[in-house]
C-alpha atoms as a PDB file:
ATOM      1  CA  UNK A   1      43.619  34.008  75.144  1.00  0.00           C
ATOM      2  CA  UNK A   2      41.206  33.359  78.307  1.00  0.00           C
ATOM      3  CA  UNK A   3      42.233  29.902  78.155  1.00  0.00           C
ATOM      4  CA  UNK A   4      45.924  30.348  78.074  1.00  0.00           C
ATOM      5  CA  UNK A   5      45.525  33.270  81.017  1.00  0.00           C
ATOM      6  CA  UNK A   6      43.275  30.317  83.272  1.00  0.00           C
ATOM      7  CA  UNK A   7      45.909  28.020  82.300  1.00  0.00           C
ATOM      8  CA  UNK A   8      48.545  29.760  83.946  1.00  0.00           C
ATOM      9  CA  UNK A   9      46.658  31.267  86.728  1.00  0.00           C
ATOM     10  CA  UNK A  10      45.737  27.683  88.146  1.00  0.00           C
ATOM     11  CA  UNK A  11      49.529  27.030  87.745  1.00  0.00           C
ATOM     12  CA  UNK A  12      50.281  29.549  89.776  1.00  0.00           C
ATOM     13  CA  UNK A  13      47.839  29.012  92.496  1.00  0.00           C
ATOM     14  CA  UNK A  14      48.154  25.349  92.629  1.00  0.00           C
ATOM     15  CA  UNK A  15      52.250  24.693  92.657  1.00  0.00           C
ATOM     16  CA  UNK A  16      54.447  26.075  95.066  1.00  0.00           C
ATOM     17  CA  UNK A  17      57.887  27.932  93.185  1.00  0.00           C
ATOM     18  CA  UNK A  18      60.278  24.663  93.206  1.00  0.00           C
ATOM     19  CA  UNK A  19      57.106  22.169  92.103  1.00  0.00           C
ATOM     20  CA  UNK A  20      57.580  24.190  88.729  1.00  0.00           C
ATOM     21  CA  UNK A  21      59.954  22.641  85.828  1.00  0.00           C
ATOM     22  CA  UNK A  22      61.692  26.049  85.263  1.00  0.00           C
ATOM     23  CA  UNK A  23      62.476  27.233  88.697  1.00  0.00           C
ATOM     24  CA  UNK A  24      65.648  28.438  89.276  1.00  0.00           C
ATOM     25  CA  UNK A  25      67.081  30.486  92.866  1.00  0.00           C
ATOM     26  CA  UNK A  26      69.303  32.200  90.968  1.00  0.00           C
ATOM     27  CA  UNK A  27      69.108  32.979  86.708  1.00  0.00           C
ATOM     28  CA  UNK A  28      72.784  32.930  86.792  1.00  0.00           C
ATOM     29  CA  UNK A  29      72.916  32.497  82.941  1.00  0.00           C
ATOM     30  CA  UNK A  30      70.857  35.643  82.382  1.00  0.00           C
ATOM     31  CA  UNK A  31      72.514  37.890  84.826  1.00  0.00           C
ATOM     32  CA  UNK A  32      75.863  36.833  83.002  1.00  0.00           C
ATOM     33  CA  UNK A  33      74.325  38.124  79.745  1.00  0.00           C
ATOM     34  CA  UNK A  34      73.258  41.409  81.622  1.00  0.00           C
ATOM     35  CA  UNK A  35      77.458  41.920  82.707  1.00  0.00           C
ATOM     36  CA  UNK A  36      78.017  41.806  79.173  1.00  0.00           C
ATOM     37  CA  UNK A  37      76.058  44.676  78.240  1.00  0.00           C
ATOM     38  CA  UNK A  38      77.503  46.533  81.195  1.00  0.00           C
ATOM     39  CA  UNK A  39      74.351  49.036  81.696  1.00  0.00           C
ATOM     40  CA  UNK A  40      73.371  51.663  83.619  1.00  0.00           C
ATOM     41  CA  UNK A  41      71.200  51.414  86.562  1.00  0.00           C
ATOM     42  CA  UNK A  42      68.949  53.702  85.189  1.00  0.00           C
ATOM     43  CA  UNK A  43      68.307  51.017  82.353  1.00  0.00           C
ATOM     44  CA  UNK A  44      64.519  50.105  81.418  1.00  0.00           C
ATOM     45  CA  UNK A  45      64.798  46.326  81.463  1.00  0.00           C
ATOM     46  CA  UNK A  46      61.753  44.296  80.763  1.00  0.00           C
ATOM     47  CA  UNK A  47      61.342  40.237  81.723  1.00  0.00           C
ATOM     48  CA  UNK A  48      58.823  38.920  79.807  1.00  0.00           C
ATOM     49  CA  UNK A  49      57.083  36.081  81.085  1.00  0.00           C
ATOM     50  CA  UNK A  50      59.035  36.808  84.477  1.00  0.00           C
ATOM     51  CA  UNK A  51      56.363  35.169  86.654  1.00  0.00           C
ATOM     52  CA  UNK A  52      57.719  34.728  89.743  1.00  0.00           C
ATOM     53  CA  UNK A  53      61.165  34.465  88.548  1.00  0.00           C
ATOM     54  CA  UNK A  54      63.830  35.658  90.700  1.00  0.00           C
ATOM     55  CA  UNK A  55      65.570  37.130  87.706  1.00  0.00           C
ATOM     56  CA  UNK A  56      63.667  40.279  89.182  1.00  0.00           C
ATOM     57  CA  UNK A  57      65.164  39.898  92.775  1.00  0.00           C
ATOM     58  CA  UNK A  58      68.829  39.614  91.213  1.00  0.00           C
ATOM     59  CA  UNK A  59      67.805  42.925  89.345  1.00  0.00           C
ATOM     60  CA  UNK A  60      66.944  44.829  92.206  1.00  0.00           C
ATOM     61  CA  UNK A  61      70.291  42.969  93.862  1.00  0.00           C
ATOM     62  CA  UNK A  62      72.449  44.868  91.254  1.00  0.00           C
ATOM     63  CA  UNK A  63      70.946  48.723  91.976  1.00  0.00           C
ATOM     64  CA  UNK A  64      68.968  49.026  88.843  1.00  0.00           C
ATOM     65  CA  UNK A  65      65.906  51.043  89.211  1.00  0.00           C
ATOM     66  CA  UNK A  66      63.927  50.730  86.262  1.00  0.00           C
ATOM     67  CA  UNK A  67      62.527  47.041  86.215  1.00  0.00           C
ATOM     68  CA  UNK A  68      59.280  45.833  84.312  1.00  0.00           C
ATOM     69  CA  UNK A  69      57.841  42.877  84.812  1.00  0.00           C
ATOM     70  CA  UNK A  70      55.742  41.329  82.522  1.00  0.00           C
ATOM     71  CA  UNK A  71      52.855  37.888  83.170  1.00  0.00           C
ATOM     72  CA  UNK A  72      49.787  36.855  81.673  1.00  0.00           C
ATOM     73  CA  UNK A  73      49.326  35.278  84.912  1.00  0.00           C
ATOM     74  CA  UNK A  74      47.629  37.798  87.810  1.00  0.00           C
ATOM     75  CA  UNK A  75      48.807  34.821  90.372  1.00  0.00           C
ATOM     76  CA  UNK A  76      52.202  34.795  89.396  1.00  0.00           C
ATOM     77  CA  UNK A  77      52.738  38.763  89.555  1.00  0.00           C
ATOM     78  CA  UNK A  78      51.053  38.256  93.138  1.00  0.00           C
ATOM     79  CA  UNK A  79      53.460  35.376  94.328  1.00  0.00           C
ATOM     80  CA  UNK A  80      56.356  37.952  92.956  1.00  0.00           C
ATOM     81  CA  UNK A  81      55.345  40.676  94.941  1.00  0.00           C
ATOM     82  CA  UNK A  82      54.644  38.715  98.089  1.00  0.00           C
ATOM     83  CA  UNK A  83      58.155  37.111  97.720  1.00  0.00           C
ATOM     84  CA  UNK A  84      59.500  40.817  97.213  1.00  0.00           C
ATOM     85  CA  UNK A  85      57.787  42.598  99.929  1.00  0.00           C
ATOM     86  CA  UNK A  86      58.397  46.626 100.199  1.00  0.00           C
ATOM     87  CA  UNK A  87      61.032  46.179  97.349  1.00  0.00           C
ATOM     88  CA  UNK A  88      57.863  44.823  95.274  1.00  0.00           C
ATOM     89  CA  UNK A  89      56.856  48.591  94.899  1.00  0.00           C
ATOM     90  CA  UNK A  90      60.030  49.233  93.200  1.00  0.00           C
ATOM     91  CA  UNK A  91      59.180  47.014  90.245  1.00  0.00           C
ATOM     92  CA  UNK A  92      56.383  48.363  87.412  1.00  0.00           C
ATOM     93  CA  UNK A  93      54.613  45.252  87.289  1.00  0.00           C
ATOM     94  CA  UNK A  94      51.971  44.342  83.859  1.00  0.00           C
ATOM     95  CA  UNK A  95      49.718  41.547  83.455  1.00  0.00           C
ATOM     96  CA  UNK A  96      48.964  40.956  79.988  1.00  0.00           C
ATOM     97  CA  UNK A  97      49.646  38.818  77.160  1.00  0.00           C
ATOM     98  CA  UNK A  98      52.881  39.793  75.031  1.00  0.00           C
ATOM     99  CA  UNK A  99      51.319  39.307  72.233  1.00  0.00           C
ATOM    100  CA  UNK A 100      48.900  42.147  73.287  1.00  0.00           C
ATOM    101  CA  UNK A 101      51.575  44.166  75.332  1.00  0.00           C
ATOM    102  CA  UNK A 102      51.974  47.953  74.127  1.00  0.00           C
ATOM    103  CA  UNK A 103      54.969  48.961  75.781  1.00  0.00           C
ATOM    104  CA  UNK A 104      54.857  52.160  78.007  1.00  0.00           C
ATOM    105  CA  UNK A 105      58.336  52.980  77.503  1.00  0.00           C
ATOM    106  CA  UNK A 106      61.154  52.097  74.980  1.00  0.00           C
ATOM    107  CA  UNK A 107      63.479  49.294  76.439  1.00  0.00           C
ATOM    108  CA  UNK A 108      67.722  48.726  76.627  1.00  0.00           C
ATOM    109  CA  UNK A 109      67.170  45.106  77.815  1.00  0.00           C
ATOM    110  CA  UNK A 110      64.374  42.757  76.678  1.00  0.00           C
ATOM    111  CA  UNK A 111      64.774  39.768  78.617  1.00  0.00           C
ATOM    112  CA  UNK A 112      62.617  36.399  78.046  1.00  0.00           C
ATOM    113  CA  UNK A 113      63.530  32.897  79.332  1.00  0.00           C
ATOM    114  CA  UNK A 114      60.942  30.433  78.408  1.00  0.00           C
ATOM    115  CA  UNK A 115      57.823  32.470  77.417  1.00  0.00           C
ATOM    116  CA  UNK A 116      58.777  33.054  73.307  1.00  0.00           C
ATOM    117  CA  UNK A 117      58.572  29.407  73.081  1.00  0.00           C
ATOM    118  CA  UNK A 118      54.686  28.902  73.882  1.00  0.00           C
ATOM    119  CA  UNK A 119      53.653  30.769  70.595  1.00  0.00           C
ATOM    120  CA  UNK A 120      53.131  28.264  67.949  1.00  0.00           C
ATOM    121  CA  UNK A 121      51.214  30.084  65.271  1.00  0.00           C
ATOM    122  CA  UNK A 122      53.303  32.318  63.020  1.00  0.00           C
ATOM    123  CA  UNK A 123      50.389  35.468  63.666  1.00  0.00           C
ATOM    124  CA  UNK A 124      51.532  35.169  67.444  1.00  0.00           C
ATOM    125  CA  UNK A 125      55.389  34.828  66.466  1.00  0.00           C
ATOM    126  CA  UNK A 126      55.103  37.429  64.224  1.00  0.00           C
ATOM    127  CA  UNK A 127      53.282  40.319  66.949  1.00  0.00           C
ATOM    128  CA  UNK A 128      55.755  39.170  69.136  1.00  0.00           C
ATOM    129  CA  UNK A 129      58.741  40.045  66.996  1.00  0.00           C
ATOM    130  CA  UNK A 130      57.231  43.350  65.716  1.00  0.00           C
ATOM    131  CA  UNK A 131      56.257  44.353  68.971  1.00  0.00           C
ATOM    132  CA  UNK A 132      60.050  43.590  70.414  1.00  0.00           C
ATOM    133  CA  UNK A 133      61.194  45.435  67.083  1.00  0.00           C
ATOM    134  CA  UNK A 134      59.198  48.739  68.525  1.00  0.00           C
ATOM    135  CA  UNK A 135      60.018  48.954  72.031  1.00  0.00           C
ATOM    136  CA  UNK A 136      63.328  48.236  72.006  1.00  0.00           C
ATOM    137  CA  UNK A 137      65.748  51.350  71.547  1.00  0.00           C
ATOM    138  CA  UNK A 138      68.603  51.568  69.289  1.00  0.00           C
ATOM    139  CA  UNK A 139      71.468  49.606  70.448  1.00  0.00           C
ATOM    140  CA  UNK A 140      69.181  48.067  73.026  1.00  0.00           C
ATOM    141  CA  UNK A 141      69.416  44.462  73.876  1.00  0.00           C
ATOM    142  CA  UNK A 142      67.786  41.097  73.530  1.00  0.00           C
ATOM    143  CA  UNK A 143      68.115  37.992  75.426  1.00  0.00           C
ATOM    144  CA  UNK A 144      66.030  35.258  74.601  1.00  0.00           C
ATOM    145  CA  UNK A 145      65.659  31.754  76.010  1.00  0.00           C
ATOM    146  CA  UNK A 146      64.349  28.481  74.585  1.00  0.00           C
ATOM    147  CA  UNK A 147      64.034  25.252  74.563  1.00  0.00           C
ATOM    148  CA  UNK A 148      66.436  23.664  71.726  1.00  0.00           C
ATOM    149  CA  UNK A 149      65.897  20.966  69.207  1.00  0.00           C
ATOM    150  CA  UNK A 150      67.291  18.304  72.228  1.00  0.00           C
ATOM    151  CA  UNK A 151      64.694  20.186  74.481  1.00  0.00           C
ATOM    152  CA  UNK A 152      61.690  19.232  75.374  1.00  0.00           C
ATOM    153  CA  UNK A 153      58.364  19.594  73.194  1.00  0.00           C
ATOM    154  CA  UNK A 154      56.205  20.300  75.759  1.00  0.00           C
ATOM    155  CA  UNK A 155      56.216  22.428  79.108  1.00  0.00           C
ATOM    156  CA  UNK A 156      53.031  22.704  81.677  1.00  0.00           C
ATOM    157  CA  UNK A 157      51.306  20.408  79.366  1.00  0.00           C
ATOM    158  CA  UNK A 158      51.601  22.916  76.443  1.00  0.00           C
ATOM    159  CA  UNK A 159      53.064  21.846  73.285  1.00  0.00           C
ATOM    160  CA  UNK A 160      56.590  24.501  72.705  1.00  0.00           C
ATOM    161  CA  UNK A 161      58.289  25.623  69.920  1.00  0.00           C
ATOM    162  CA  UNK A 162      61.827  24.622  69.643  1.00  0.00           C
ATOM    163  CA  UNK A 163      64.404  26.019  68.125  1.00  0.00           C
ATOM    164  CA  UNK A 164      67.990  26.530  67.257  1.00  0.00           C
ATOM    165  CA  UNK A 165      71.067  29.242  66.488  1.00  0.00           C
ATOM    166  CA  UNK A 166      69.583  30.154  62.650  1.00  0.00           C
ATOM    167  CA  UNK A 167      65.790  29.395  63.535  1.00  0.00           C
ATOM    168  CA  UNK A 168      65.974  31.931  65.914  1.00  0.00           C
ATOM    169  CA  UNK A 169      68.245  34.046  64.398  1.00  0.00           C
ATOM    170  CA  UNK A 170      66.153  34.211  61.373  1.00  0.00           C
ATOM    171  CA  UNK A 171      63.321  35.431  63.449  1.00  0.00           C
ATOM    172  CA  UNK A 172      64.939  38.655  64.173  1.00  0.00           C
ATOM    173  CA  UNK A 173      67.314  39.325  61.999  1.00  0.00           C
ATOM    174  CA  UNK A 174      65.419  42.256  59.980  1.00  0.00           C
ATOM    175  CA  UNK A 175      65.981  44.601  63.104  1.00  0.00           C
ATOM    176  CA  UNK A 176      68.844  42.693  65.650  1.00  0.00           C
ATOM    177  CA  UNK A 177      72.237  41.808  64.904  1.00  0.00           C
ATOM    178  CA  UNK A 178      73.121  38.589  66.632  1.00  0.00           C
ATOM    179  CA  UNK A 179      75.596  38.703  69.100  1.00  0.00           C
ATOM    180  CA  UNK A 180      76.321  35.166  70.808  1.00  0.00           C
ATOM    181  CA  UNK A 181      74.067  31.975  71.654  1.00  0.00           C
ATOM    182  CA  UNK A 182      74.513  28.904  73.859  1.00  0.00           C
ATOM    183  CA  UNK A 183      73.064  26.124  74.754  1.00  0.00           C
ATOM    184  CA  UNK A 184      73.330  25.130  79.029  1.00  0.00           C
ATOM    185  CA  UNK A 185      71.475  22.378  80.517  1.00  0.00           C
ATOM    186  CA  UNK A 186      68.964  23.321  83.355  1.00  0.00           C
ATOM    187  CA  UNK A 187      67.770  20.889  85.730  1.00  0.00           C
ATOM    188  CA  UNK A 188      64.367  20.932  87.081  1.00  0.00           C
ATOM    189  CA  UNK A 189      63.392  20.765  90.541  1.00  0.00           C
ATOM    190  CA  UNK A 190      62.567  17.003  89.565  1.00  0.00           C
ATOM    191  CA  UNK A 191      66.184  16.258  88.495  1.00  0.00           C
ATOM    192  CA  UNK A 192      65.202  16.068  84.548  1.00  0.00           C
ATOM    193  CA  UNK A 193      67.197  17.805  82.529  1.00  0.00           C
ATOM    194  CA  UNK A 194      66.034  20.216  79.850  1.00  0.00           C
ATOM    195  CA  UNK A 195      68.477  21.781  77.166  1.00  0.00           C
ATOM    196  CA  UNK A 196      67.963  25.675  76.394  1.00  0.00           C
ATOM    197  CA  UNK A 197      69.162  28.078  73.613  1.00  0.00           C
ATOM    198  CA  UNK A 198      69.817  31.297  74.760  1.00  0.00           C
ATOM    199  CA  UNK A 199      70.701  33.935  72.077  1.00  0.00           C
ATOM    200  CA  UNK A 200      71.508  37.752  72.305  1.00  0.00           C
ATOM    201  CA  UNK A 201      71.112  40.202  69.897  1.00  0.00           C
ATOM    202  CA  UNK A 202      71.608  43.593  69.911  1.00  0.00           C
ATOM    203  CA  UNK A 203      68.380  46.528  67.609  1.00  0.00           C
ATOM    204  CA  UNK A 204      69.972  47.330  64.737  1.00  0.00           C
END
């Protein structure tokens, strides 16, 4: 676990935000997902992975006041904050591994673009999934992005799990209903192209 956290930590202290392969100024796809769900702004939404997304920044955009933001990476919470300023204070911020994460609240949005795809052994896969399953409320929702089977296999010199609608469906069906996936092309600061599954479901 070390390794992983100094893995990402140098990441974070080395590249500027746009000399990353998943940057994006604006998470358009996921804030589409969140109109779907049409949720109050008194919602406890959760990005795992979030970095120093800006998924955050378009969160705090909309009025909602109960954001979490979770990193294994100290350095990429930091560059968040710094980015954020005062509204940084706004934000409950948590550095730890997800696979480690005990969830302070219970969650109607679990959001995750890009970080469910860097566990590759079924014990990690399966804490992940049981600890979604618990902090999730009834009728909550999930929105999960990956890399699909035309995706890459690797990101950040990490080998990445790929997957597709009934791989990840199968993951969490025992608790989450599926409600839509799609695949959208994101290009990368670098002008490669990488092809992601998003799915939603919604805690049974």
């Amino acid at each position: 676990m070390m390794d992983i956290k100094n893995h990402w930590d140098k990441v974070y202290e080395t590249k500027a935000e746009h000399e990353v392969s998943w940057f994006q100024p604006y998470p358009k796809t996921s804030m589409d997902f969140i109109q779907l769900y049409d949720l109050p702004l008194s919602a406890n939404i959760i990005d795992i992975g979030g970095g120093d997304s800006h998924f955050v920044d378009a969160l705090l955009d909309k009025g909602y006041r109960n954001i979490y933001v979770l990193d294994i990476s100290a350095a990429a919470i930091e560059k968040s904050k710094k980015r954020l300023g005062a509204r940084a204070s706004q934000v409950h911020w948590i550095v730890s591994d997800i696979t480690a994460f005990v969830p302070p609240v219970q969650f109607d949005l679990w959001h995750d673009r890009a970080a469910f795809h860097f566990l590759s052994s079924e014990e990690k896969i399966y804490k992940y999934v049981s600890i979604a399953e618990d902090a999730i409320k009834k009728d909550g929702y999930l929105v999960l992005g990956t890399f699909s089977e035309q995706g890459p296999t690797k990101c950040s010199g990490l080998d990445i799990k790929q997957y597709s609608e009934a791989s990840m469906s199968a993951r969490f069906e025992v608790a989450f209903d599926r409600i839509k996936c799609i695949t959208e092309d994101h290009t990368t600061p670098f002008n490669t192209v990488q092809n992601f599954l998003f799915c939603s479901f919604k805690k049974k």
